[in-house]
Protein backbone atom coordinates (compact mmCIF):
# COMPACT_ATOMS: atom_id res chain seq x y z
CA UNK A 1 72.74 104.96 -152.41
CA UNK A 2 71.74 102.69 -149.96
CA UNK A 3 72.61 104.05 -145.79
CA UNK A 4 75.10 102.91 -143.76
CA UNK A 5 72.26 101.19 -141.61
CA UNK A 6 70.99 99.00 -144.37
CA UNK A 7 74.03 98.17 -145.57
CA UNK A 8 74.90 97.01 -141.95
CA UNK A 9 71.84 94.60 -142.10
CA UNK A 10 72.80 92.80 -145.34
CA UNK A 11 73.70 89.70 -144.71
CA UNK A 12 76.05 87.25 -146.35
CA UNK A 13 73.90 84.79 -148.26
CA UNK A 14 73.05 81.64 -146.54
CA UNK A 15 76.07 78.91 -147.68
CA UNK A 16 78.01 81.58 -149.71
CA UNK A 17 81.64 81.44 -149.67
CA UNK A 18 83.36 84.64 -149.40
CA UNK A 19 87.20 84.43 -150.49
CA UNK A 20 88.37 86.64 -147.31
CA UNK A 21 86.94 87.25 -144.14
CA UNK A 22 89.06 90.40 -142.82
CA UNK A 23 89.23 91.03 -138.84
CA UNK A 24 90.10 94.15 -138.42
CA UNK A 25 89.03 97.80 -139.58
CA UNK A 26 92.82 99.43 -139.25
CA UNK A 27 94.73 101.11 -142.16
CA UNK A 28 96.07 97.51 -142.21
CA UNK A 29 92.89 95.55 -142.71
CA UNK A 30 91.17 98.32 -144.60
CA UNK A 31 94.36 98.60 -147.32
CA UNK A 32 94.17 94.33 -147.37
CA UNK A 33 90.49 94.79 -148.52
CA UNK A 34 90.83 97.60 -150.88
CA UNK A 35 93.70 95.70 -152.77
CA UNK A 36 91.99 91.89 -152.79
CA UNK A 37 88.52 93.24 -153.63
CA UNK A 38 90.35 95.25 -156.53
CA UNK A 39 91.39 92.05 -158.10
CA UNK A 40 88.06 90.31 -157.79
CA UNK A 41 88.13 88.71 -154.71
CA UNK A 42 84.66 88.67 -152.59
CA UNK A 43 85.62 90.28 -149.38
CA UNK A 44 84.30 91.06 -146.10
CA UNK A 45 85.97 92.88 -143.39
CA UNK A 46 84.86 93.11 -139.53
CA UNK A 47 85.80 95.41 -136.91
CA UNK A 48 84.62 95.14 -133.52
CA UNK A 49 84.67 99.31 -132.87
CA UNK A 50 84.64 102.09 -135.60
CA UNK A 51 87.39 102.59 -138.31
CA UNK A 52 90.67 103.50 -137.38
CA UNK A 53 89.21 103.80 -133.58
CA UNK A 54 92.49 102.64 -131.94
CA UNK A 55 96.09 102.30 -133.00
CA UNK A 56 95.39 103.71 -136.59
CA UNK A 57 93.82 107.29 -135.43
CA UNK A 58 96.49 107.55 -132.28
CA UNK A 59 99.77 107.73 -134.71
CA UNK A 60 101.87 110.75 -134.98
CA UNK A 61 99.54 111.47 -138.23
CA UNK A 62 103.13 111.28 -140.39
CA UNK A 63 103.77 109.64 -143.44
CA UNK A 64 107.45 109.09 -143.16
CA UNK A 65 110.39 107.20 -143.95
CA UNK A 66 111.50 107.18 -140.37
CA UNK A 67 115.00 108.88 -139.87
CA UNK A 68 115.72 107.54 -136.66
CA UNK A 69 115.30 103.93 -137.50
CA UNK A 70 118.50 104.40 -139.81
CA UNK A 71 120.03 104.24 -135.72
CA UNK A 72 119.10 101.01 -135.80
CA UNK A 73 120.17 99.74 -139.91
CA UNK A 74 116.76 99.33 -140.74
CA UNK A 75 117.77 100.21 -144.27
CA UNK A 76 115.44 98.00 -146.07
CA UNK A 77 112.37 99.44 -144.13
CA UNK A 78 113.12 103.04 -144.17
CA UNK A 79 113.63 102.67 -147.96
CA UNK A 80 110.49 101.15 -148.76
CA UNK A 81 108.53 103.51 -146.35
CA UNK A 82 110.24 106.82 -148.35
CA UNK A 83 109.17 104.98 -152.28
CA UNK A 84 105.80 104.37 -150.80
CA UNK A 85 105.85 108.08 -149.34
CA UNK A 86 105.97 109.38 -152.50
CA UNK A 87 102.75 107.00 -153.93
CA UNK A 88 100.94 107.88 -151.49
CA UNK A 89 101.46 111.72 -151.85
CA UNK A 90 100.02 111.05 -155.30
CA UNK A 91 97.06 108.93 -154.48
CA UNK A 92 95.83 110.85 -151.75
CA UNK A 93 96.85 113.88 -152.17
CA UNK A 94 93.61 116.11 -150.25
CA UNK A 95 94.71 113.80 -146.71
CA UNK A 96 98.45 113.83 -147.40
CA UNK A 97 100.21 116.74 -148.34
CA UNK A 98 104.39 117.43 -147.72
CA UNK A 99 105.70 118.70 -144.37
CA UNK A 100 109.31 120.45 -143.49
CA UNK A 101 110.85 119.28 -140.76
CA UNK A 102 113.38 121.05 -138.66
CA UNK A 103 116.10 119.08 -136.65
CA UNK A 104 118.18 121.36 -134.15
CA UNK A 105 121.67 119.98 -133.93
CA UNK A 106 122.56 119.31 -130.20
CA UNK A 107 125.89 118.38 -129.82
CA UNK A 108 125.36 115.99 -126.25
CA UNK A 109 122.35 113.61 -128.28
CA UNK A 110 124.35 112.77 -131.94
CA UNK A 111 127.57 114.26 -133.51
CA UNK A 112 127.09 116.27 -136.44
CA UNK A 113 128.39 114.02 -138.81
CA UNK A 114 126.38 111.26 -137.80
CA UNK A 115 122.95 113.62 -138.19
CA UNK A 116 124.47 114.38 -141.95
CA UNK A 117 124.95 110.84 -142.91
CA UNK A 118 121.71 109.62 -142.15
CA UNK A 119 119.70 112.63 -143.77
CA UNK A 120 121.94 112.48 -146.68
CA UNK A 121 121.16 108.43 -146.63
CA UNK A 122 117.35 109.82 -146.30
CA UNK A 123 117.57 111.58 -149.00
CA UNK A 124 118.98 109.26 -151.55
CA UNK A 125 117.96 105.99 -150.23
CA UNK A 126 115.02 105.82 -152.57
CA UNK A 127 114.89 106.63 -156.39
CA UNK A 128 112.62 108.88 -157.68
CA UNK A 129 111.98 111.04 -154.67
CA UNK A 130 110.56 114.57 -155.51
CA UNK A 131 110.57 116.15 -152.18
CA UNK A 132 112.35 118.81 -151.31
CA UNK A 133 116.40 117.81 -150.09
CA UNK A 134 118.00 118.46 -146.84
CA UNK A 135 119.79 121.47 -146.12
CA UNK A 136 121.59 123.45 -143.43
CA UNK A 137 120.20 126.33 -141.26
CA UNK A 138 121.67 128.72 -139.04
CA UNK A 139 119.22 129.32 -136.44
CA UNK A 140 120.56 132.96 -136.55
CA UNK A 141 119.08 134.39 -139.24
CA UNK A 142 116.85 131.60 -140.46
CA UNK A 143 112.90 131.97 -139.34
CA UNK A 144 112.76 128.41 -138.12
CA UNK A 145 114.92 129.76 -135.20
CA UNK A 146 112.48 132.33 -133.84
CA UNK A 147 110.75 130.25 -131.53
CA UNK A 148 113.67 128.11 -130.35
CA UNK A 149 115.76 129.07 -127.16
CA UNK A 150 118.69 130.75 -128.31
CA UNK A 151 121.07 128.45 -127.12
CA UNK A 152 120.84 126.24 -129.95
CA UNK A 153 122.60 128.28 -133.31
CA UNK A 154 122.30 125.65 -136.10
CA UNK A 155 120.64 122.91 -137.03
CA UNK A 156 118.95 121.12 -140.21
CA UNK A 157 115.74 120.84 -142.47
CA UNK A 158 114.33 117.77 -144.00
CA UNK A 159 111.15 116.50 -146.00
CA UNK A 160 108.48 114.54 -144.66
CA UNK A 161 104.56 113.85 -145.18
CA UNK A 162 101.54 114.75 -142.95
CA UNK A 163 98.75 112.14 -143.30
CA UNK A 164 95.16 112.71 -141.59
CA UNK A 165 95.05 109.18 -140.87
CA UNK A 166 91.73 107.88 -139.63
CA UNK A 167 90.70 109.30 -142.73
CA UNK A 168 93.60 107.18 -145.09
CA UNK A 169 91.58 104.42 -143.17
CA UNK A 170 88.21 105.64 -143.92
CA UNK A 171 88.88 106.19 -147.69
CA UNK A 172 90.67 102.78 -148.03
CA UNK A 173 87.33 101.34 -146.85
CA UNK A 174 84.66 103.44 -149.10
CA UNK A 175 86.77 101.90 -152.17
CA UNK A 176 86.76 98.73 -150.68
CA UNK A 177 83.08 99.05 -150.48
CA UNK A 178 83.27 100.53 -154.14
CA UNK A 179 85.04 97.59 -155.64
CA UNK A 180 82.60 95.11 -154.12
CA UNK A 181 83.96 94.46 -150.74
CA UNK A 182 81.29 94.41 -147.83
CA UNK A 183 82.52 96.78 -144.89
CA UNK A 184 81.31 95.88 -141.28
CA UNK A 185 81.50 98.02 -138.66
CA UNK A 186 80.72 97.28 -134.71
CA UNK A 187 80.91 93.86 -135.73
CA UNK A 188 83.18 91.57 -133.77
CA UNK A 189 84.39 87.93 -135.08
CA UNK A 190 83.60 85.40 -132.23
CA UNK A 191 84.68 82.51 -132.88
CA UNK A 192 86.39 80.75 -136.08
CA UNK A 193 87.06 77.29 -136.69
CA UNK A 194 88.32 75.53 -139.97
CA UNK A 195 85.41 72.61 -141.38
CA UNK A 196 85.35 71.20 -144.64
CA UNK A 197 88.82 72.97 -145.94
CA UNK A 198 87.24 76.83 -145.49
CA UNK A 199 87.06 78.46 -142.54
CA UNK A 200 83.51 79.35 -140.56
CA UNK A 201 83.10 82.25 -138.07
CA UNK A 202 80.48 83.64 -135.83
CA UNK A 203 80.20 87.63 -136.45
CA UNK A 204 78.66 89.44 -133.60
CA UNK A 205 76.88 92.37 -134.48
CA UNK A 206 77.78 94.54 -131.39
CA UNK A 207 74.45 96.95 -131.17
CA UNK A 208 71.82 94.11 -131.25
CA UNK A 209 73.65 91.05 -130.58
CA UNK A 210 72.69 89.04 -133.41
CA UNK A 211 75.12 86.40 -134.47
CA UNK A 212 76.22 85.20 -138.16
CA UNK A 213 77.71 82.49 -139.21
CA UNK A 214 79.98 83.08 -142.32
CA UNK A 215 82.31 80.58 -144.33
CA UNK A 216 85.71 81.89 -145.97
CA UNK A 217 88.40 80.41 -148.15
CA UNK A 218 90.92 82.38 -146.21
CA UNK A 219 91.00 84.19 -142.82
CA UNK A 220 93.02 87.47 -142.26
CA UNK A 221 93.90 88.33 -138.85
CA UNK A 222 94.27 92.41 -139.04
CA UNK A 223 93.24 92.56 -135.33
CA UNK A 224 96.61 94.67 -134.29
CA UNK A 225 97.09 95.12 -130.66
CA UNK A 226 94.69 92.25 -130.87
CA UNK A 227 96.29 89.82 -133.23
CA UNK A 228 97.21 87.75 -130.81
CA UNK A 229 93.85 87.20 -129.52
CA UNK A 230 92.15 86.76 -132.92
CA UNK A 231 95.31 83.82 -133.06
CA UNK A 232 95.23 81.95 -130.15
CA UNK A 233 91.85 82.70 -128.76
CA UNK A 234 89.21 82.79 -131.15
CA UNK A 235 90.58 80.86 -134.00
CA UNK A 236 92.55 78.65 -131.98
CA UNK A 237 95.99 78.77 -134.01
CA UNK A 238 99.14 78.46 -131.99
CA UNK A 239 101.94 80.72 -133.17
CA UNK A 240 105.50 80.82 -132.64
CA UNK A 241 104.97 85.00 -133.48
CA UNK A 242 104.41 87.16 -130.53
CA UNK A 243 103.14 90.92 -130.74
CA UNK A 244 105.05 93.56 -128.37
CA UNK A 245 102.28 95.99 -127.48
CA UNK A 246 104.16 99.71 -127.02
CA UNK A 247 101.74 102.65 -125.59
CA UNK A 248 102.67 105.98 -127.98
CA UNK A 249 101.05 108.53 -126.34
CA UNK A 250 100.38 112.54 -127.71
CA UNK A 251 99.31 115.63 -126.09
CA UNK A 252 98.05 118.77 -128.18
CA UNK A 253 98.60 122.34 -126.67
CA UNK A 254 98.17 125.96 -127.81
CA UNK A 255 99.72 126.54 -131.20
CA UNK A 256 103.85 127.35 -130.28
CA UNK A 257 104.85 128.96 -132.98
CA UNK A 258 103.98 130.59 -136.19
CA UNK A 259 104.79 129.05 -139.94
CA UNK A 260 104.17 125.38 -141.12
CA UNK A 261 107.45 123.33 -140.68
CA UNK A 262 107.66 120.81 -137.69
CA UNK A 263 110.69 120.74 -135.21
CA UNK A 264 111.92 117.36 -134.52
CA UNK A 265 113.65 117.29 -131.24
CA UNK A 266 116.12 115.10 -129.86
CA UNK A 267 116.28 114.61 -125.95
CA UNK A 268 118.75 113.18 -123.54
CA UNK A 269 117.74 109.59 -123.75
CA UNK A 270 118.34 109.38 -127.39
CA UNK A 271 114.36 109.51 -128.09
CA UNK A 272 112.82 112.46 -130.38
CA UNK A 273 109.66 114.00 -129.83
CA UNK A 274 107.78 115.60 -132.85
CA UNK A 275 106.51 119.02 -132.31
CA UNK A 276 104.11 119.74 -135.29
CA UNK A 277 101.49 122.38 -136.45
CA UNK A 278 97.64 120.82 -136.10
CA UNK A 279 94.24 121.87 -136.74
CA UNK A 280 95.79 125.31 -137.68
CA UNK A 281 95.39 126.31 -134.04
CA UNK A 282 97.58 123.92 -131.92
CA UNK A 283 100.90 121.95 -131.71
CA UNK A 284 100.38 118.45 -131.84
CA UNK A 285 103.45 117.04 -129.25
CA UNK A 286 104.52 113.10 -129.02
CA UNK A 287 105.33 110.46 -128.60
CA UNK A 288 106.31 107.87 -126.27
CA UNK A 289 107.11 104.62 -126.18
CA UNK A 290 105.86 102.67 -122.85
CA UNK A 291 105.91 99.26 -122.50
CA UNK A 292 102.18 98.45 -122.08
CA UNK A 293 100.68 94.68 -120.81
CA UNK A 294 97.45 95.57 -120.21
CA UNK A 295 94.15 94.98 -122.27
CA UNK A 296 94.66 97.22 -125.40
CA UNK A 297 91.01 98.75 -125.71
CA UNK A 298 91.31 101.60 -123.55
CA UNK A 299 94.20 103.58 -122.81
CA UNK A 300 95.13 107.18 -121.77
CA UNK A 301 98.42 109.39 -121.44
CA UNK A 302 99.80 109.07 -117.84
CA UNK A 303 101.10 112.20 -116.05
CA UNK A 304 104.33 111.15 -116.23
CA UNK A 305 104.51 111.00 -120.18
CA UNK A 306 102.59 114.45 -119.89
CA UNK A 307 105.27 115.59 -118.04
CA UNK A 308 107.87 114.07 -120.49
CA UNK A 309 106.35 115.56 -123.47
CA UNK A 310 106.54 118.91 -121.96
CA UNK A 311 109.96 119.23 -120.87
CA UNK A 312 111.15 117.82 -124.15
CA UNK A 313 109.73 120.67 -125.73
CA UNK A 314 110.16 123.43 -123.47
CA UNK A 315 113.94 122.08 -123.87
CA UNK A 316 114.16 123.37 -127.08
CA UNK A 317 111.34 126.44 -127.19
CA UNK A 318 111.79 129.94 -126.03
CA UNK A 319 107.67 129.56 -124.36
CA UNK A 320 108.19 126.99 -122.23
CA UNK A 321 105.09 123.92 -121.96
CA UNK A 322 103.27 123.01 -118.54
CA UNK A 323 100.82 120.07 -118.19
CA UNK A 324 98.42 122.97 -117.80
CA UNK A 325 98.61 123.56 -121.53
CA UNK A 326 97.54 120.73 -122.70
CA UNK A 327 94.06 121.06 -124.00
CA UNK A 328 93.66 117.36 -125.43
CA UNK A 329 95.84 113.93 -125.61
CA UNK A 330 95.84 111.01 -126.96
CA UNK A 331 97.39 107.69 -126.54
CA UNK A 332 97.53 104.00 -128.67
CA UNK A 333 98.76 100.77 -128.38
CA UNK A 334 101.04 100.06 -131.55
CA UNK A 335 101.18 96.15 -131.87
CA UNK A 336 105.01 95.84 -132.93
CA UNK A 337 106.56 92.38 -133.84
CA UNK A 338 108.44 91.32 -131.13
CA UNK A 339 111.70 91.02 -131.99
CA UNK A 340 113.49 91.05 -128.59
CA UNK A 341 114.85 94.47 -128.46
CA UNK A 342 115.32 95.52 -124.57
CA UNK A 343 114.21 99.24 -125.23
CA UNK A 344 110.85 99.74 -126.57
CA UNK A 345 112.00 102.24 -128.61
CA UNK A 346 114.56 100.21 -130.15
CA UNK A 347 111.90 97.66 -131.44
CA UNK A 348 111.46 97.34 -134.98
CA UNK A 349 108.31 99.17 -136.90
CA UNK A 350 108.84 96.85 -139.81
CA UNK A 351 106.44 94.03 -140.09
CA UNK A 352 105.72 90.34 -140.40
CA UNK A 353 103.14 88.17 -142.17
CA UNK A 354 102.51 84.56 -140.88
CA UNK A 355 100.81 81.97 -142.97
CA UNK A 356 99.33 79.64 -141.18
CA UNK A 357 97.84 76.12 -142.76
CA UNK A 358 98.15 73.40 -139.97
CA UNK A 359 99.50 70.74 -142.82
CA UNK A 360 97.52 71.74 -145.62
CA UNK A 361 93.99 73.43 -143.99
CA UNK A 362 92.48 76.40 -144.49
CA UNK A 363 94.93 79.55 -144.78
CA UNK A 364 95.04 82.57 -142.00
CA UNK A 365 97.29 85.28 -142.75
CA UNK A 366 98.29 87.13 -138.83
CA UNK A 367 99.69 90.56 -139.34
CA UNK A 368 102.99 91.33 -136.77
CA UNK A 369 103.65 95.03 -136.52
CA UNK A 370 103.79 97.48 -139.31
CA UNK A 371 103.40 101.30 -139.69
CA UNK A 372 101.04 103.60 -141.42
CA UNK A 373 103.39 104.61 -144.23
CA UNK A 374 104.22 101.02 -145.52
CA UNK A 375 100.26 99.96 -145.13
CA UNK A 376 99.94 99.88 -148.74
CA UNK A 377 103.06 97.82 -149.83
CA UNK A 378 102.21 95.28 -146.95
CA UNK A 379 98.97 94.81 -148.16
CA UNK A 380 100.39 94.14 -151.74
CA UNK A 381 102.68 91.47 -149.42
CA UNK A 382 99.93 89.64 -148.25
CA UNK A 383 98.03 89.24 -151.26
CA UNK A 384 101.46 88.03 -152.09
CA UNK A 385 101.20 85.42 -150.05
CA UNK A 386 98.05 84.51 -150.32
CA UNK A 387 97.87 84.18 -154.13
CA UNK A 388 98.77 79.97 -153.80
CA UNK A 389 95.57 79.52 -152.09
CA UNK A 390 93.56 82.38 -154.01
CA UNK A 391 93.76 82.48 -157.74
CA UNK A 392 91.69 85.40 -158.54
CA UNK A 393 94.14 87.25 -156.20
CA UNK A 394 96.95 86.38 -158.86
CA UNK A 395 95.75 89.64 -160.95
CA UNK A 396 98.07 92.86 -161.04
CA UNK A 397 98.77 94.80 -158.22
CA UNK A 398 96.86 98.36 -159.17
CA UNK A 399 96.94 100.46 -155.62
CA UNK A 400 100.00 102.16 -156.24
CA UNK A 401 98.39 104.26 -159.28
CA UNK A 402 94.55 104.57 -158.17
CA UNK A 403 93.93 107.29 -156.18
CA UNK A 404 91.31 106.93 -152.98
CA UNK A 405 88.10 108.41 -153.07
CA UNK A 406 88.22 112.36 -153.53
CA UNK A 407 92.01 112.46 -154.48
CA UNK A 408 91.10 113.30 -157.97
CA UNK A 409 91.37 116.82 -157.29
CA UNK A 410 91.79 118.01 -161.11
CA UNK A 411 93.67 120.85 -162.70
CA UNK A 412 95.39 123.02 -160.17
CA UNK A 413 95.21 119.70 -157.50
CA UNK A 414 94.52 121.27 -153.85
CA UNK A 415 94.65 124.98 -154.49
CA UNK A 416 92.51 124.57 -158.20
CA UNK A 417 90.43 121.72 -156.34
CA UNK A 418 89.98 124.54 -153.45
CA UNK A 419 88.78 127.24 -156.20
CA UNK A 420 86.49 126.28 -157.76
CA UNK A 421 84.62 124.68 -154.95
CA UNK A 422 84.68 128.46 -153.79
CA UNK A 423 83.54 129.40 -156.97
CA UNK A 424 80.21 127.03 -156.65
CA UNK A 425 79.78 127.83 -152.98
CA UNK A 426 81.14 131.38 -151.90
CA UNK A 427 78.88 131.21 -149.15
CA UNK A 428 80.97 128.69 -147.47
CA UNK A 429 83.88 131.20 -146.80
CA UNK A 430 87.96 130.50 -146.91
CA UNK A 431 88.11 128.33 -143.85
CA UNK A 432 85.10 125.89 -144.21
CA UNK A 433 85.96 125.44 -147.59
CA UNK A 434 89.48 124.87 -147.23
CA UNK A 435 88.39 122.06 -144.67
CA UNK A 436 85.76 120.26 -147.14
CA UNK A 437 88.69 119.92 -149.47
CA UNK A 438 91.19 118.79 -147.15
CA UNK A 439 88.72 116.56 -145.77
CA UNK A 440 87.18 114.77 -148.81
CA UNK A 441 89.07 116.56 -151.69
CA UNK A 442 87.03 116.49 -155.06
CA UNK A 443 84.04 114.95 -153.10
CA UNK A 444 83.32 117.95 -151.02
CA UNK A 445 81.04 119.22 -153.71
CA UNK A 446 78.59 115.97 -153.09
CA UNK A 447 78.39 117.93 -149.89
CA UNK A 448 77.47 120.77 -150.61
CA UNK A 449 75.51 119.90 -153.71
CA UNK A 450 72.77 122.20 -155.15
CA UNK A 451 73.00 124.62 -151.52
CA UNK A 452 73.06 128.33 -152.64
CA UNK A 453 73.12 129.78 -148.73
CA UNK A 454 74.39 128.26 -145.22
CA UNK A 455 70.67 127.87 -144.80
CA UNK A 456 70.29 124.99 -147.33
CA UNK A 457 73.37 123.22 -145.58
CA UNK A 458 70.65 122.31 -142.64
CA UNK A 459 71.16 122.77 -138.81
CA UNK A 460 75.01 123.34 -137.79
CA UNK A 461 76.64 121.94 -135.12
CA UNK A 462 79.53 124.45 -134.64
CA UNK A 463 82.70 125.11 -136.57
CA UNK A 464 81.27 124.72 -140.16
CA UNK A 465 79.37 121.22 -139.58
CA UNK A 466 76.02 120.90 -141.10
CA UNK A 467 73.61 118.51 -141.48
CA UNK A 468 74.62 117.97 -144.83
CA UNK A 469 78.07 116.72 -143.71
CA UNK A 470 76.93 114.90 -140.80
CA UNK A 471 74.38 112.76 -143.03
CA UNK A 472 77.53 112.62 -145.84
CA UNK A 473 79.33 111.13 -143.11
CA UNK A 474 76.63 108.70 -142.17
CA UNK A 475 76.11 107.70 -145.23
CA UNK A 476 79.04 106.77 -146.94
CA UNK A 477 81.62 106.71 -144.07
CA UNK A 478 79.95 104.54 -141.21
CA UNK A 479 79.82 107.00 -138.78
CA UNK A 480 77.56 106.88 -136.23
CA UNK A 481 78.25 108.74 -133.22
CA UNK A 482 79.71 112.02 -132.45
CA UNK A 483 82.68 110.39 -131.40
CA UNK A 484 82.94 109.33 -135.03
CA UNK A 485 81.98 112.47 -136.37
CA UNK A 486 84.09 114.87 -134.07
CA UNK A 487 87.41 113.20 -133.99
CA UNK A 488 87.75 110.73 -136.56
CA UNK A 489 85.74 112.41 -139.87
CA UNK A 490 85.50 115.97 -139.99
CA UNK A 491 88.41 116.65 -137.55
CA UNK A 492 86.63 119.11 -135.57
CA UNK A 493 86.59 117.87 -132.34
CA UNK A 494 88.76 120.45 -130.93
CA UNK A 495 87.27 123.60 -132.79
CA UNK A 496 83.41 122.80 -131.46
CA UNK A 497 82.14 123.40 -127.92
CA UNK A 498 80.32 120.99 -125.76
CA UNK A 499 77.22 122.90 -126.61
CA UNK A 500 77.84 122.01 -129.83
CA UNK A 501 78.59 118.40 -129.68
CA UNK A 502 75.38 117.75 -127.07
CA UNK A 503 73.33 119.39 -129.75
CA UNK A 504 75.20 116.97 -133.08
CA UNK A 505 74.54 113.87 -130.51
CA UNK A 506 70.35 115.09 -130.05
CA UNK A 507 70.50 115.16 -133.87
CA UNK A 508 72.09 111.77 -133.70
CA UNK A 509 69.88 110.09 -131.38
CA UNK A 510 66.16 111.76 -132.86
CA UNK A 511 67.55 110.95 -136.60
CA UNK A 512 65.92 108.11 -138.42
CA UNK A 513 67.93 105.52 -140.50
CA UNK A 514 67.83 107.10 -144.22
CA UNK A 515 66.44 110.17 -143.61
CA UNK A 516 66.75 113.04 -145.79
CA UNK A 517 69.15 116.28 -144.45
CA UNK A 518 66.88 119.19 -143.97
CA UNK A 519 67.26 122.70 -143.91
CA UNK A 520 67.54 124.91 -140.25
């Protein structure tokens, strides 16, 4: 298998037409080029950073229907996000697994009967749904009230889904790349401009500077907090469709309570704040929604959403939470449609595609919003919409069956996946194990491949990474730094020490381009 490296130097053919040109390496652009290179179409997606290095890695990590948008009669969304729930659960089912979710009933943020209309609404919106239903708890003698305050006696349990989600992104790129599609990272799109009835753009290759000039039937602007750039700027397209940039931001503290379900808490305001088991050793805590208008790229949790987050939960939990807990945040810029709300949270998730032709030119497709749950289904939309001006697009849709690389997990799924990797590799132990199958599910054995020992996995880097996951990584995922490797692959980033990640980035920075993993 060619590296990561060389496949980052092929170029597109001198005069070749690609069908799409796809800005943007989201779960959005990522899920547009999975599905059209699926049906034949000759793809090739750009992203100016690493996968999933903004909005799509800096979510909540659920895969959801979204019970408070019910507040708001988004009916239509919330439906489609709980059938696609349950497709995803099945074709992913080593990044996405089922989650319980605990709603304490305070009587000052919703009545009772409005909090058992919409979860019996939840529950029966969609056909077909196998999760478990809601139900009632008394906080009394139910375990899910052990950590809470004591003030709160009752409340309610519902079904949701966890999703490690720069990894949905990751895996909807490798079968991208498997079905043909050519996957570009640190590789920005310049400039566009439409000549001749097919659009031509100037790629930047963003760690030498070389430029490429590519032609495209169709251009698909995936560029989320960005889209509006991509638009105006550097294709030139004006737009009646505006994006409303909202900062979410997270912060991750020392693990508040014992057993797997999630609390979801409601606070004064009429916001809720997720409180949710992560990394097996922490509590992941968010979010917010803050109005942001500044440049997307980089942003950071302020100290005043810190100190929302924490009294939100300390509201609610017998240990109370300081900003002096908090061992790591996290913040994102979700790029919602702007649909005029007044409160940011009140803005809608769903999303919008806009074709745009200028009379009858070539096509560009602009992506308005969205949210990680209906990713799928919206790419299925825009190859929708795009099928008029892209007959090979016209075959069947097929993602809602096919399951992403390393969710064919076998007899047993997870737990028999999980078995008899531990039955070719004891040596690996119960936890590292248990992470190489969440991680990369039935492809965890290409990791370890013909090691008998810890020894044969090469030099390791803290918490279970070797060198034969680091060059796995490198070689079929497109990662390249630790950064990459730490917080968007293996998920360790908060288990490892910075002993451990100086030594992973020395590895990185000696390594040569297609070298062979060797042993300590």
């Amino acid at each position: 298998m060619a590296s990561m490296d060389e496949t980052f130097r092929t170029a597109v053919a001198p005069g070749g037409l690609l069908d799409l040109l796809v800005v943007g390496g989201g779960v959005n652009g990522t899920g547009i080029a999975r599905d059209a290179a699926g049906r034949g179409a000759s793809v090739l997606l750009v992203e100016q950073d690493d996968l999933a290095s903004h909005t799509s890695s800096a979510s909540t990590k659920l895969i959801h229907g979204g019970l408070r948008y019910l507040e708001y009669y988004e009916f239509r969304l919330v439906r489609e996000a709980l059938i696609e729930r349950e497709k995803l659960l099945r074709i992913a089912p080593h990044i996405i697994w089922p989650m319980r979710f605990v709603l304490p009933y305070t009587p000052q943020a919703r009545p009772a009967w409005m909090l058992r209309l919409g979860l019996f609404l939840y529950d029966h919106l969609a056909p077909n749904m196998t999760l478990p239903k809601c139900k009632s708890l008394d906080f009394r003698t139910s375990s899910a009230g052990q950590p809470l305050n004591g003030k709160l006696a009752r409340g309610f349990a519902y079904s949701d889904g966890w999703v490690q989600d720069s990894r949905l992104v990751v895996l909807n790129a490798m079968d991208a790349k498997a079905r043909g599609a050519d996957i570009r990272t640190r590789t920005r799109m310049v400039q566009a401009r439409r000549v001749n009835g097919v659009w031509e753009a100037d790629i930047e290759n963003m760690l030498d500077g070389t430029t490429t000039t590519v032609r495209a039937r169709v251009l698909v602007n995936a560029g989320g907090p960005w889209v509006s750039e991509v638009l105006r700027e550097r294709a030139q397209v004006a737009s009646t469709k505006n994006v409303r940039l909202v900062k979410g931001s997270h912060i991750v503290v020392p693990r508040l309570f014992d057993g797997p379900q999630a609390y979801i808490l409601q606070n004064p305001d009429k916001r809720i704040v997720f409180a949710i088991p992560y990394e097996q050793k922490f509590t992941l805590i968010g979010t917010t929604d803050v109005p942001w208008t500044q440049a997307p790229g980089q942003v950071e949790i302020s100290p005043e959403e810190i100190s929302y987050l924490c009294e939100s939960v300390s509201r609610y939990f017998t240990k109370p939470v300081t900003p002096a807990d908090v061992v790591w945040s996290y913040a994102g810029v979700r790029p919602l449609y702007d649909d005029a709300a007044k409160n940011a949270s009140a803005v809608t998730r769903d999303y919008v595609l806009d074709v745009d032709t200028q009379g009858n030119q070539a096509p560009m497709l602009s992506i308005f919003g969205g949210k990680i749950t209906t990713y799928r289904r919206l790419a299925e939309h825009a190859i929708e919409k795009l099928q008029p001006f892209l007959p090979v697009l016209a075959a069947p849709g097929w993602t809602a069956d096919k399951v992403l690389p390393g969710g064919d997990l076998g007899e047993g799924g997870f737990e028999g996946a999980l078995a008899r990797l531990r039955a070719q590799a004891p040596f690996l132990g119960p936890e590292l194990s248990w992470r190489l199958v969440r991680n990369y599910g039935s492809r965890a054995t290409e990791i370890v491949g013909d090691a008998h020992g810890m020894e044969d996995m090469g030099e390791l880097f803290g918490a279970g990474l070797s060198v034969r996951e680091v060059e796995y990584l490198i070689a079929n995922e497109w990662a390249q730094t630790t950064q990459d490797i730490l917080w968007r692959r293996s998920r360790l980033g908060l288990h490892v020490t910075d002993e451990d990640t100086a030594r992973l980035d020395a590895y990185l920075k000696a390594r040569k381009p297609g070298t062979a993993p060797t042993s300590a």
